[in-house]
PDB file of N, CA and C in Angstrom:
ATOM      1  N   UNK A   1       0.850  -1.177   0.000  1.00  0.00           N
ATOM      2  CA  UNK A   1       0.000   0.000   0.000  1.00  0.00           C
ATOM      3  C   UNK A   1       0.896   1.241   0.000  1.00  0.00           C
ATOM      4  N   UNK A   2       0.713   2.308  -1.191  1.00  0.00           N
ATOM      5  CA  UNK A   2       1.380   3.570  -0.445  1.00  0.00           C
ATOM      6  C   UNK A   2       1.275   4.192   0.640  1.00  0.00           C
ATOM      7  N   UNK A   3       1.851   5.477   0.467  1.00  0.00           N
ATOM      8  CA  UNK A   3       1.720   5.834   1.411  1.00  0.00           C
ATOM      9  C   UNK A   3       0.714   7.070   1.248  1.00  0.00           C
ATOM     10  N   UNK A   4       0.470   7.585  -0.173  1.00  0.00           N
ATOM     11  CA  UNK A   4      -1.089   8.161  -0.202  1.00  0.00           C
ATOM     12  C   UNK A   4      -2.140   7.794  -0.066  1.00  0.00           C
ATOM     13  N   UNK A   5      -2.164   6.082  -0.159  1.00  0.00           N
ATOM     14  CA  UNK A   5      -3.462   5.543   0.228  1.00  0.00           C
ATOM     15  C   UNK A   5      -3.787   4.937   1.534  1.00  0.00           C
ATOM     16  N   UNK A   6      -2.230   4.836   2.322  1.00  0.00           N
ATOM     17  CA  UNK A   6      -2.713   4.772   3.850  1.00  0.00           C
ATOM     18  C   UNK A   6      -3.158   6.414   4.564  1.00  0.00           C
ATOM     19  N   UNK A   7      -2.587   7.598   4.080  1.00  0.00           N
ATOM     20  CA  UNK A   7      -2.788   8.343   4.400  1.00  0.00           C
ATOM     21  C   UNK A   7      -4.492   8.793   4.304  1.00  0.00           C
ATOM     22  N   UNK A   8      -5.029   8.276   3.379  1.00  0.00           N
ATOM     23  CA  UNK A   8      -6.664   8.212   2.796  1.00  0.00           C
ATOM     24  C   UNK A   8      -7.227   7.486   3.481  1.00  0.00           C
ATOM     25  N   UNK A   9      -6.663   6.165   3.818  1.00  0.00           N
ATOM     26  CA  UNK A   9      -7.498   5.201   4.825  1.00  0.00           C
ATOM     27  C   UNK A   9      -7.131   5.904   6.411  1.00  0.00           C
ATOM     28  N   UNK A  10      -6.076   6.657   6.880  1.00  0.00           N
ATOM     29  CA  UNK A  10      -6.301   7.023   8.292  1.00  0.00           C
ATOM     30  C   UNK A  10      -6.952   8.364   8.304  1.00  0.00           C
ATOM     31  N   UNK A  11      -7.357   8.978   7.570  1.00  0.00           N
ATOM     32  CA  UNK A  11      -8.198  10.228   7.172  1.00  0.00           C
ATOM     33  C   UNK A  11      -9.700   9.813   7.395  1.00  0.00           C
ATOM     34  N   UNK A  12      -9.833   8.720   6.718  1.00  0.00           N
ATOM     35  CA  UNK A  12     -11.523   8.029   6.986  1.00  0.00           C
ATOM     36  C   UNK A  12     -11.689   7.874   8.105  1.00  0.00           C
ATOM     37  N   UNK A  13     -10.336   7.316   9.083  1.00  0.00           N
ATOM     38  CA  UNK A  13     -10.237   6.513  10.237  1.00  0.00           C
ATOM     39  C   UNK A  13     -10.411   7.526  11.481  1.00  0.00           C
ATOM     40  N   UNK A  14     -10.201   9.027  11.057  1.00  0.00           N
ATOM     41  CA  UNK A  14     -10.039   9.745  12.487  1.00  0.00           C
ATOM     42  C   UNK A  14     -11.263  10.509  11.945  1.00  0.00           C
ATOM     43  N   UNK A  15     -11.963  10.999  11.282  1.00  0.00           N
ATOM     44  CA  UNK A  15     -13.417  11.164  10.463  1.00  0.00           C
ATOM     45  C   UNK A  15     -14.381  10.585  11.523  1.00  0.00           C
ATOM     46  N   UNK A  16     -14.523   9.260  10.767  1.00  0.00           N
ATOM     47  CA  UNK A  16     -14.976   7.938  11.538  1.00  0.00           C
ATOM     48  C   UNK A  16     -15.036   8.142  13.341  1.00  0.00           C
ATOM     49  N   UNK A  17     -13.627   8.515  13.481  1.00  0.00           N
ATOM     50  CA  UNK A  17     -13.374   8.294  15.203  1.00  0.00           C
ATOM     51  C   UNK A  17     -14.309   9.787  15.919  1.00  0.00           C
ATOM     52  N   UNK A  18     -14.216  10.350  14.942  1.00  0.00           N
ATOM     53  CA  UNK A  18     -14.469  11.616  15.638  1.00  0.00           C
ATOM     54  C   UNK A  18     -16.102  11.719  15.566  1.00  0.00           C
ATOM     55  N   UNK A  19     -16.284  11.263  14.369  1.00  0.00           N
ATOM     56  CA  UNK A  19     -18.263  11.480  14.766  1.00  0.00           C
ATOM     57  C   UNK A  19     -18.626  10.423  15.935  1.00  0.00           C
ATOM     58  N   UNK A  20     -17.782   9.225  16.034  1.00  0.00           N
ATOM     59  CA  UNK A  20     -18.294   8.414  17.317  1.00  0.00           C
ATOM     60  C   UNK A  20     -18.085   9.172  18.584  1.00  0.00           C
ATOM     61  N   UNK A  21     -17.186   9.804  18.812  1.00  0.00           N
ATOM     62  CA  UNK A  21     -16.817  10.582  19.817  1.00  0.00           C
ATOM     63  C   UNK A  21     -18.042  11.748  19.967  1.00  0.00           C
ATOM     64  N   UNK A  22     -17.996  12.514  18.820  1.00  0.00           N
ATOM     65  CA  UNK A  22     -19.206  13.340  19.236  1.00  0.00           C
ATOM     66  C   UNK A  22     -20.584  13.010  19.137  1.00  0.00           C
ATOM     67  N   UNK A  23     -21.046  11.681  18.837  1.00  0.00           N
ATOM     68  CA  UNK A  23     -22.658  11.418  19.255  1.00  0.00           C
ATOM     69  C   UNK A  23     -22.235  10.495  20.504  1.00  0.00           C
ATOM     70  N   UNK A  24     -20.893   9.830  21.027  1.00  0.00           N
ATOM     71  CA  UNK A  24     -21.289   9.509  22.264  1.00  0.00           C
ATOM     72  C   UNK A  24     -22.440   9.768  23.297  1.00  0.00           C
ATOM     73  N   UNK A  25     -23.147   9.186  23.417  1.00  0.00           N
ATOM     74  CA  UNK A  25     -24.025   9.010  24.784  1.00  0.00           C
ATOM     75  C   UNK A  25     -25.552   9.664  24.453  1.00  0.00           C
ATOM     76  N   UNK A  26     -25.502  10.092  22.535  1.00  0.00           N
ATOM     77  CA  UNK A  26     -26.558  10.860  22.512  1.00  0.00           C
ATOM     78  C   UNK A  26     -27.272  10.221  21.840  1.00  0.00           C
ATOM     79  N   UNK A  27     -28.946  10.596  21.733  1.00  0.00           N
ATOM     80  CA  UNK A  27     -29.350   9.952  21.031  1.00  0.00           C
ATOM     81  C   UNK A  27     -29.971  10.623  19.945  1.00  0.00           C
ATOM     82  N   UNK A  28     -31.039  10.101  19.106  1.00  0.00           N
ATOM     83  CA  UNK A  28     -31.341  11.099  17.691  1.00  0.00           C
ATOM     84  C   UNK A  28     -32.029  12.876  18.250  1.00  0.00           C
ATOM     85  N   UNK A  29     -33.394  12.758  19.416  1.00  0.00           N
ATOM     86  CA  UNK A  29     -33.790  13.804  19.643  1.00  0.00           C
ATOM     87  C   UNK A  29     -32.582  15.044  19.898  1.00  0.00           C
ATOM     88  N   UNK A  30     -31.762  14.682  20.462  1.00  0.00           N
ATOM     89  CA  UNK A  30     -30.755  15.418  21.107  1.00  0.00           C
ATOM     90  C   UNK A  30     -29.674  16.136  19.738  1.00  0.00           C
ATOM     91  N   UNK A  31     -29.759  14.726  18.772  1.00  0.00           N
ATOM     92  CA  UNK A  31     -28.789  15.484  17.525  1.00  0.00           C
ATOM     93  C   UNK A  31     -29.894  16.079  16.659  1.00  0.00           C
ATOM     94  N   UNK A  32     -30.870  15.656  16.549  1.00  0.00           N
ATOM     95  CA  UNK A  32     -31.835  16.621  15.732  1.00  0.00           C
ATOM     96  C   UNK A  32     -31.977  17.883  15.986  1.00  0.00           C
ATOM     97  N   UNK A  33     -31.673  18.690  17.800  1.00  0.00           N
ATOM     98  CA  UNK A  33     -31.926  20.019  17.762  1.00  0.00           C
ATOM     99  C   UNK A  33     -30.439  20.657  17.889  1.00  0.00           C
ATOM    100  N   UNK A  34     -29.673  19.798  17.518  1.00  0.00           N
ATOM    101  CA  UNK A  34     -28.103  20.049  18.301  1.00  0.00           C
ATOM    102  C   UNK A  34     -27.420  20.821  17.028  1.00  0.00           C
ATOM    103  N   UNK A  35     -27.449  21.849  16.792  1.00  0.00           N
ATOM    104  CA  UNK A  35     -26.895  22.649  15.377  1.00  0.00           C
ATOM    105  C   UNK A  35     -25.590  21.858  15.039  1.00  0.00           C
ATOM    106  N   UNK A  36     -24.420  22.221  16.009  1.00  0.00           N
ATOM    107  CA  UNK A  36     -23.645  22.357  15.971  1.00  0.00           C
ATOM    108  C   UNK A  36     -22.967  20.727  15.768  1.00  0.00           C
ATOM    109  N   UNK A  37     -23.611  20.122  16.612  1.00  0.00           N
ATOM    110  CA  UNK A  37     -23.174  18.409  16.348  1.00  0.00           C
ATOM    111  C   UNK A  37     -23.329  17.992  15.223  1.00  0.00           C
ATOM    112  N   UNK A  38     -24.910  18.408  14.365  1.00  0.00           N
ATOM    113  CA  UNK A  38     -25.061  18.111  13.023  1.00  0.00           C
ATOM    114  C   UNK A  38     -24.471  18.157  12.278  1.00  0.00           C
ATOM    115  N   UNK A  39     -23.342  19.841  12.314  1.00  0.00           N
ATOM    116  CA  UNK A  39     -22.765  20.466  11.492  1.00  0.00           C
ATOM    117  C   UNK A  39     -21.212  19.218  11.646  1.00  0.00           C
ATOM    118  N   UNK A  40     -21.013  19.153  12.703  1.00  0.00           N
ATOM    119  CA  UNK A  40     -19.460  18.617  12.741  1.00  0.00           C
ATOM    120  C   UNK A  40     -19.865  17.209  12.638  1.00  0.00           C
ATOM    121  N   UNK A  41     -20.452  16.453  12.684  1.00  0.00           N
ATOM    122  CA  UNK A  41     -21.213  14.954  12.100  1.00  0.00           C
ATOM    123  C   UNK A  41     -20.930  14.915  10.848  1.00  0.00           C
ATOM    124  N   UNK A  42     -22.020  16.230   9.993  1.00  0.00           N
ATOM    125  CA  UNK A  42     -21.964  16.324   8.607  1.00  0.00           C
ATOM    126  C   UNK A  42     -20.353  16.099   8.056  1.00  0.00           C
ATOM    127  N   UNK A  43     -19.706  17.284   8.227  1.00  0.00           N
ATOM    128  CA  UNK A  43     -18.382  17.315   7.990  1.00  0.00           C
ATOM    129  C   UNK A  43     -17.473  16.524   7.603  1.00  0.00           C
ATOM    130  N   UNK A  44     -17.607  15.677   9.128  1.00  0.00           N
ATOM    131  CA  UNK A  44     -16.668  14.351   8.952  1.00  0.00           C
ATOM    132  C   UNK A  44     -16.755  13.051   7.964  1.00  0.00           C
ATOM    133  N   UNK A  45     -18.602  13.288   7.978  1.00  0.00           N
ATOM    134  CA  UNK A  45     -18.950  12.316   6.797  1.00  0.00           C
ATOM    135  C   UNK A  45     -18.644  12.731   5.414  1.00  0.00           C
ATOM    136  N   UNK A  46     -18.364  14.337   5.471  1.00  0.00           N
ATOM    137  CA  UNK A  46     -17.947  14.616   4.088  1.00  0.00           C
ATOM    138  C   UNK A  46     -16.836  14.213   3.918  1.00  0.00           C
ATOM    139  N   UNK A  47     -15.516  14.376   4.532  1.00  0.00           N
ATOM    140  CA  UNK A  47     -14.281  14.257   4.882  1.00  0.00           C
ATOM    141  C   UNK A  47     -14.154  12.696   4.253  1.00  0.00           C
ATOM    142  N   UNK A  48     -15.133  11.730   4.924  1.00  0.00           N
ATOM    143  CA  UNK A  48     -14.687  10.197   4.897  1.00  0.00           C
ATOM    144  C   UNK A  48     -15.342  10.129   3.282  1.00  0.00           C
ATOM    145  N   UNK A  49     -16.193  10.704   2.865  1.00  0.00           N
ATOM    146  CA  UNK A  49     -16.461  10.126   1.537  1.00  0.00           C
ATOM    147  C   UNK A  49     -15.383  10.879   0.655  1.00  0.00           C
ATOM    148  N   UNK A  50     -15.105  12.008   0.838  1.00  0.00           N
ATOM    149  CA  UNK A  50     -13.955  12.549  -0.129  1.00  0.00           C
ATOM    150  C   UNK A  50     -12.488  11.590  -0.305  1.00  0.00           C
ATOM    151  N   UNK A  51     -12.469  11.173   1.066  1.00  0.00           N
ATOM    152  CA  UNK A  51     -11.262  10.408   1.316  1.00  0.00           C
ATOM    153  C   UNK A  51     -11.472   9.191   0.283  1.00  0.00           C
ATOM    154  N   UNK A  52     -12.042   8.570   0.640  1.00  0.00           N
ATOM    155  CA  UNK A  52     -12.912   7.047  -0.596  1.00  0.00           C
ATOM    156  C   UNK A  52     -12.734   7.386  -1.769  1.00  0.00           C
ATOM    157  N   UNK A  53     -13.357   8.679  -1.629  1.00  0.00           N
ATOM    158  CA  UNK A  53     -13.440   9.494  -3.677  1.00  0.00           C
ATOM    159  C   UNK A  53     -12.236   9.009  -4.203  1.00  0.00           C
ATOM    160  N   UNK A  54     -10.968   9.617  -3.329  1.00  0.00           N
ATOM    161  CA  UNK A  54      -9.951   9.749  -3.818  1.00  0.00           C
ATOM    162  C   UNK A  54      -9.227   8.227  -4.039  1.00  0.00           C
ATOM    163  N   UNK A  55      -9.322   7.695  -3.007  1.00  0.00           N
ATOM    164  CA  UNK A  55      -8.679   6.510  -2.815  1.00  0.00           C
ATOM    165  C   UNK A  55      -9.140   5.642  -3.969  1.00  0.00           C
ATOM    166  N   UNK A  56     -10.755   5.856  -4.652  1.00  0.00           N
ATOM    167  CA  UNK A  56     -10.786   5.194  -5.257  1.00  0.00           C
ATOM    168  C   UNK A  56     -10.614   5.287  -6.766  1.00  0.00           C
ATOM    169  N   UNK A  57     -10.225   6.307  -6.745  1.00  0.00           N
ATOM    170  CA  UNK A  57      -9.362   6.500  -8.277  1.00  0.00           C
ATOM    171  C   UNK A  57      -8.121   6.372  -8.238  1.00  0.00           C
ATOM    172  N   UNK A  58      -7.185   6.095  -6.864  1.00  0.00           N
ATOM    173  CA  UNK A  58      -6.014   5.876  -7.043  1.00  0.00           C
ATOM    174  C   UNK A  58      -5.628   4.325  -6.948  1.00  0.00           C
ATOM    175  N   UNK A  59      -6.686   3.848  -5.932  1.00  0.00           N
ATOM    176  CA  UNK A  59      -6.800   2.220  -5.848  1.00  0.00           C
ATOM    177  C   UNK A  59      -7.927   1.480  -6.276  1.00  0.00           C
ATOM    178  N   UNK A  60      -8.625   1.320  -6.916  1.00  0.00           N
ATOM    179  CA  UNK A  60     -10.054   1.037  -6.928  1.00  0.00           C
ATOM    180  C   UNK A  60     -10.081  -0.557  -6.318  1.00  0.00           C
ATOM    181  N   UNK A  61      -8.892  -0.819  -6.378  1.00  0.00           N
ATOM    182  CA  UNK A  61      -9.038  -2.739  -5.805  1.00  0.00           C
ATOM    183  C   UNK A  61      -9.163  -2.253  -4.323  1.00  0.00           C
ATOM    184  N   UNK A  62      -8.712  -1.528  -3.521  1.00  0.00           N
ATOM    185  CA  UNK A  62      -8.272  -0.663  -2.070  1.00  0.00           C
ATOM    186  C   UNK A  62      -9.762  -0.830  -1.848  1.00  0.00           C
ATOM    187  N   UNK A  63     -10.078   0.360  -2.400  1.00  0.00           N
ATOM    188  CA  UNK A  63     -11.259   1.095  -2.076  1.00  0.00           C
ATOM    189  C   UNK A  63     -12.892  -0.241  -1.856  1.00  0.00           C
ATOM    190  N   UNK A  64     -12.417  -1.132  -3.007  1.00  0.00           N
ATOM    191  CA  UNK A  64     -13.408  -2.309  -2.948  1.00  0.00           C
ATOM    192  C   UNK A  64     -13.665  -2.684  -1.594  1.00  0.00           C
ATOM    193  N   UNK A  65     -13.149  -3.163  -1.304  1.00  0.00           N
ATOM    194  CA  UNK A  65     -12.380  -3.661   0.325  1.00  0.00           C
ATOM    195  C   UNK A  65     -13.441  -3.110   1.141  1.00  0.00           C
ATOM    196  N   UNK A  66     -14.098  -1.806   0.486  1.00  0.00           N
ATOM    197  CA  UNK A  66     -15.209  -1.177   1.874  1.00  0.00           C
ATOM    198  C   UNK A  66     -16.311  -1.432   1.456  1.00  0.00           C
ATOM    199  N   UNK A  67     -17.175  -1.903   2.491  1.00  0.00           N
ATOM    200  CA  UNK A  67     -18.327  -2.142   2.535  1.00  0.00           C
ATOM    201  C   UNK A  67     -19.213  -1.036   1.861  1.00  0.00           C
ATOM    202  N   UNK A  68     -19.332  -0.443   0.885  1.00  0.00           N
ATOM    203  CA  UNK A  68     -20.627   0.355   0.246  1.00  0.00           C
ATOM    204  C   UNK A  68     -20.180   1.710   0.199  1.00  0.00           C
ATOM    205  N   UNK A  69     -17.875   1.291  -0.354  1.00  0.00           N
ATOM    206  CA  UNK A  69     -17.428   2.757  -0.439  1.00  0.00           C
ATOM    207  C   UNK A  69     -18.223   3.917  -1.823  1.00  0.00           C
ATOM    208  N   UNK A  70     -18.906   2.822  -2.484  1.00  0.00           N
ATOM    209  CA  UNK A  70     -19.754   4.038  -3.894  1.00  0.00           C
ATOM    210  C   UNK A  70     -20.679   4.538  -2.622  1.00  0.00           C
ATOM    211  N   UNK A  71     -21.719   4.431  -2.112  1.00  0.00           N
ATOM    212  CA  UNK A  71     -22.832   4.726  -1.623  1.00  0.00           C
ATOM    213  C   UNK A  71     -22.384   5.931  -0.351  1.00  0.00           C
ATOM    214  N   UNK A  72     -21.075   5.331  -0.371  1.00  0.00           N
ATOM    215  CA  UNK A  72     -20.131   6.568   0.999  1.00  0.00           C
ATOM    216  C   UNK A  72     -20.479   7.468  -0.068  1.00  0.00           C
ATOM    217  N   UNK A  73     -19.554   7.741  -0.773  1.00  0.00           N
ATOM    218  CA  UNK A  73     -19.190   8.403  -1.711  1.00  0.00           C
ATOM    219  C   UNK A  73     -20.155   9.709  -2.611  1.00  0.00           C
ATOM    220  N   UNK A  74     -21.956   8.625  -2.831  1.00  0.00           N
ATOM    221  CA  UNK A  74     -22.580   9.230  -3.021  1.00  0.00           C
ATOM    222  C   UNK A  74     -23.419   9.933  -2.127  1.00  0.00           C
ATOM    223  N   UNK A  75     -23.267   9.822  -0.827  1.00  0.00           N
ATOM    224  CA  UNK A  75     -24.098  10.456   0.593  1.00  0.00           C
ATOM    225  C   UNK A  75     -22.946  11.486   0.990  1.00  0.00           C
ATOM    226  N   UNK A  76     -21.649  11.517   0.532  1.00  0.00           N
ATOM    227  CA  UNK A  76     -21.243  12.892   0.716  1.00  0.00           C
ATOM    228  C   UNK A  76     -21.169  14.298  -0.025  1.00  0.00           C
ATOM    229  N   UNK A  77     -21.849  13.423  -1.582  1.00  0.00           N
ATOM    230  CA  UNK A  77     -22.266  14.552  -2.725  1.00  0.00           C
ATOM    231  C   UNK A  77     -23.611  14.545  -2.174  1.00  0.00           C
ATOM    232  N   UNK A  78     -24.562  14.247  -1.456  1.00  0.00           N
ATOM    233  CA  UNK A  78     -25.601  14.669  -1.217  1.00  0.00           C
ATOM    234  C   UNK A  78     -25.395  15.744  -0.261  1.00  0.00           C
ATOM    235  N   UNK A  79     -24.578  15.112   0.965  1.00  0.00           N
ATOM    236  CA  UNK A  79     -24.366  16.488   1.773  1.00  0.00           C
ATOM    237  C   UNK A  79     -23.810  17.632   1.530  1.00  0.00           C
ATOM    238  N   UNK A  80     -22.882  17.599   0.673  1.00  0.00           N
ATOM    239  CA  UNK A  80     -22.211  18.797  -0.074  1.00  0.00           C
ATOM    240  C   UNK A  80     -22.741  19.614  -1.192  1.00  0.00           C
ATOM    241  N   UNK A  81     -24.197  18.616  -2.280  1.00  0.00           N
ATOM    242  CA  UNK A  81     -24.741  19.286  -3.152  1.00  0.00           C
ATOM    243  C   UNK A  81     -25.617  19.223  -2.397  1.00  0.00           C
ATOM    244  N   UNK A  82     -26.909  18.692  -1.762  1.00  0.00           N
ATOM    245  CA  UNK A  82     -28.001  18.685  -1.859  1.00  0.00           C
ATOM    246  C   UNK A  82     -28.281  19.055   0.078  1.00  0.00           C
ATOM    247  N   UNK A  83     -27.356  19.975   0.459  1.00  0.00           N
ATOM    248  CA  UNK A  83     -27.342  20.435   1.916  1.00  0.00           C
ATOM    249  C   UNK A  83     -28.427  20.805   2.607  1.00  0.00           C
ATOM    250  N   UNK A  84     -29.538  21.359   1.703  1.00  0.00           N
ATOM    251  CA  UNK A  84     -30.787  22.373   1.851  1.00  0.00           C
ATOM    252  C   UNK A  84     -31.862  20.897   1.988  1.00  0.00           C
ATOM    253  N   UNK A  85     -31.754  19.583   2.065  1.00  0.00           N
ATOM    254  CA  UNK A  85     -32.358  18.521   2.293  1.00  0.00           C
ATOM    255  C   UNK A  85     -32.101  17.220   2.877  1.00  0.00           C
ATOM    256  N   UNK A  86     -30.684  17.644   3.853  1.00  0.00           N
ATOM    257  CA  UNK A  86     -30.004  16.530   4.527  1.00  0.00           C
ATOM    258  C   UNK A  86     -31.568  16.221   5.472  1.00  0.00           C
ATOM    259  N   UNK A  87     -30.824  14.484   5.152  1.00  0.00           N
ATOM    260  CA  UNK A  87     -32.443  14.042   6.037  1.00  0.00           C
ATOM    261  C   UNK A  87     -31.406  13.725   7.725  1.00  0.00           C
ATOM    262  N   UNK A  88     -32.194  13.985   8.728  1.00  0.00           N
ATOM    263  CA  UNK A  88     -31.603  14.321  10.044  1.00  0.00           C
ATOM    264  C   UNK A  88     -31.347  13.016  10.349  1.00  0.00           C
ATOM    265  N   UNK A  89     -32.414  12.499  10.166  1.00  0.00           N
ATOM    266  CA  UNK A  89     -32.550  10.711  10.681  1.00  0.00           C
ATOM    267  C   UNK A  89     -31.913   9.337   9.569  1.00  0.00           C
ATOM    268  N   UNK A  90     -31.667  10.011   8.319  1.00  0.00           N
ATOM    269  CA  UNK A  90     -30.940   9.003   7.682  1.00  0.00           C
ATOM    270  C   UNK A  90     -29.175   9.235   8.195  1.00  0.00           C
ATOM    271  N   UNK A  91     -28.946  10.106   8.246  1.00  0.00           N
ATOM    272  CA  UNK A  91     -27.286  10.407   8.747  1.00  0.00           C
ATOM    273  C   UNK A  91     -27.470  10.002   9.950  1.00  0.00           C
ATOM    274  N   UNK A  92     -28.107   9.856  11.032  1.00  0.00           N
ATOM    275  CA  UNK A  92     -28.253   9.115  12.281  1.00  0.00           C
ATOM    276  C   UNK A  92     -28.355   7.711  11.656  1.00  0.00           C
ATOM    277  N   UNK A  93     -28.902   7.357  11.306  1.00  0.00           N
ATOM    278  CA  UNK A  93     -29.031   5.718  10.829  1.00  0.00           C
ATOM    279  C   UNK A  93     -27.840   5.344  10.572  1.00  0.00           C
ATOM    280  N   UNK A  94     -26.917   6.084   9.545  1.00  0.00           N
ATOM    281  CA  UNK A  94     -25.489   5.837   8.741  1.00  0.00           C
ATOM    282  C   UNK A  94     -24.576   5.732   9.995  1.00  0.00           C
ATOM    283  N   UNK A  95     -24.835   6.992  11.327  1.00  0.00           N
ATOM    284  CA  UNK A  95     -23.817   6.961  11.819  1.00  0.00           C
ATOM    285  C   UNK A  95     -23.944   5.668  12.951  1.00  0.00           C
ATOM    286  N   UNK A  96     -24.622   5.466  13.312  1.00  0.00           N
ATOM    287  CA  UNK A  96     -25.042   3.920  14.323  1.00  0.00           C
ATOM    288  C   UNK A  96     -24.880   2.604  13.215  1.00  0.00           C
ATOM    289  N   UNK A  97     -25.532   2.744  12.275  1.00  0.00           N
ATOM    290  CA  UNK A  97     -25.561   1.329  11.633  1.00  0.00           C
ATOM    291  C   UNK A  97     -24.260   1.305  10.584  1.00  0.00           C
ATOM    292  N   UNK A  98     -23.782   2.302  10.055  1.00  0.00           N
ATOM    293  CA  UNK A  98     -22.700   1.847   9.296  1.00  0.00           C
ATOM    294  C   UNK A  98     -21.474   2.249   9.564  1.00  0.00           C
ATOM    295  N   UNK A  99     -21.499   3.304  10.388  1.00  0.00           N
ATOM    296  CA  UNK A  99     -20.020   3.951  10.688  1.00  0.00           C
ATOM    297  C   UNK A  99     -19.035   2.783  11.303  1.00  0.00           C
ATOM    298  N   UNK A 100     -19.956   1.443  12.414  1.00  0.00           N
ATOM    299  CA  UNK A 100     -18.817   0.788  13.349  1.00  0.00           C
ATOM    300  C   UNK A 100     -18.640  -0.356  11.730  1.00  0.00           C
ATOM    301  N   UNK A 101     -19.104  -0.759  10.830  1.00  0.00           N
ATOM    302  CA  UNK A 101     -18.208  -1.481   9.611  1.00  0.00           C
ATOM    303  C   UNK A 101     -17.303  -0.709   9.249  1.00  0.00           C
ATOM    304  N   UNK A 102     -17.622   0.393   8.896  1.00  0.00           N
ATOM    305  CA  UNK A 102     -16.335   1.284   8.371  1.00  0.00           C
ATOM    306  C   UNK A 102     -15.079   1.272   9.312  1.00  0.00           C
ATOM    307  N   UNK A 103     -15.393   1.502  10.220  1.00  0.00           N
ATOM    308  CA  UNK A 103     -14.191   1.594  11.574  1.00  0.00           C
ATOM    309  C   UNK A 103     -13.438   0.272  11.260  1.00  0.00           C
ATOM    310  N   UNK A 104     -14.151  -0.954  11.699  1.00  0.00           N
ATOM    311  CA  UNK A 104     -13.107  -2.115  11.549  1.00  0.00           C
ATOM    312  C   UNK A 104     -12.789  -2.366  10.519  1.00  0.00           C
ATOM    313  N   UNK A 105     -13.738  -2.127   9.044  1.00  0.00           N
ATOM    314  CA  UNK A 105     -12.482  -2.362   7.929  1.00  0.00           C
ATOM    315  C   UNK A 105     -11.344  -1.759   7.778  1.00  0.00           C
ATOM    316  N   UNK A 106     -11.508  -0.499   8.051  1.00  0.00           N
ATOM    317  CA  UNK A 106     -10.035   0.907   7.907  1.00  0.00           C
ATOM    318  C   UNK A 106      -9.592   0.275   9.021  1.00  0.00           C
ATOM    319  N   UNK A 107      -9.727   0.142   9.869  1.00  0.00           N
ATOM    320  CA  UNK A 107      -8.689  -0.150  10.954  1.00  0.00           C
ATOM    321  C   UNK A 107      -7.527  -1.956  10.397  1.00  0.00           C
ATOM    322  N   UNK A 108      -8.488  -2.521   9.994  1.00  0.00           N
ATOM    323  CA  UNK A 108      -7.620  -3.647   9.528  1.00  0.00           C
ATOM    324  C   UNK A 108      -6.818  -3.184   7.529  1.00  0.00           C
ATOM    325  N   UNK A 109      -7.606  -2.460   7.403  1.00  0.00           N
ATOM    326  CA  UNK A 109      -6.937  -2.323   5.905  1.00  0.00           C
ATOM    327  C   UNK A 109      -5.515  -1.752   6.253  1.00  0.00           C
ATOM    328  N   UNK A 110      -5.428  -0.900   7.603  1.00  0.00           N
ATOM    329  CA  UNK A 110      -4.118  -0.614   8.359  1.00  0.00           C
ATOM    330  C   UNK A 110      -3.183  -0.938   8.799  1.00  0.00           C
ATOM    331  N   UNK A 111      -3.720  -2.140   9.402  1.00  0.00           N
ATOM    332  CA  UNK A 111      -2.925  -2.993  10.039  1.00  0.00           C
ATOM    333  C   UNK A 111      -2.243  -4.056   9.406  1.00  0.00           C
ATOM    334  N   UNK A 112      -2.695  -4.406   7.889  1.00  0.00           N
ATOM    335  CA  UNK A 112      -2.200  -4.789   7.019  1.00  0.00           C
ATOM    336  C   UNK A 112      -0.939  -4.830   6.533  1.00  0.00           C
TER     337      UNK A 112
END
């Protein structure tokens, strides 16, 4: 692996770490009125799909490796184009139900 594409996989990886860190202990009512959590939630999910973007034009065999890196990919052009209709409760869904796959694949595509 280079070293631009580990640098892409620990970019996803502290992304990843950091929205778990900030919905710790919360639950959806609490991020639905929470501006500011939304905003830095959003972010990171942009961050991790840009990261994928990239990775996967530089590796596309790499990038395979993730569980539903197109669908990353296309939920961070939603948040970045289509901002004026982020749904509150589907990015809550992503971040509970898919963020902990993402975590252990990047974490082992690392350790590799």
């Amino acid at each position: 692996m280079q070293l631009e594409e580990k640098t892409l996989l620990h970019d996803v990886l502290i992304a990843a770490e950091r929205i778990k860190s900030f919905t710790h202990g919360k639950d959806f009512p609490t991020y639905q009125i929470d501006d500011m959590l939304r905003a830095a939630v959003e972010r990171q999910l942009e961050i991790i799909g840009e990261a994928l973007n990239q990775l996967s034009r530089t590796n596309p065999d790499l990038a395979g490796r993730i569980t539903e890196y197109q669908r990353i990919i296309a939920f961070r052009n939603i948040l970045i184009h289509g901002y004026a209709q982020v749904d509150n409760r589907l990015v809550w869904s992503v971040v509970n139900d898919k963020l902990p796959i993402l975590l252990v694949e990047v974490r082992r595509l690392l350790e590799e």
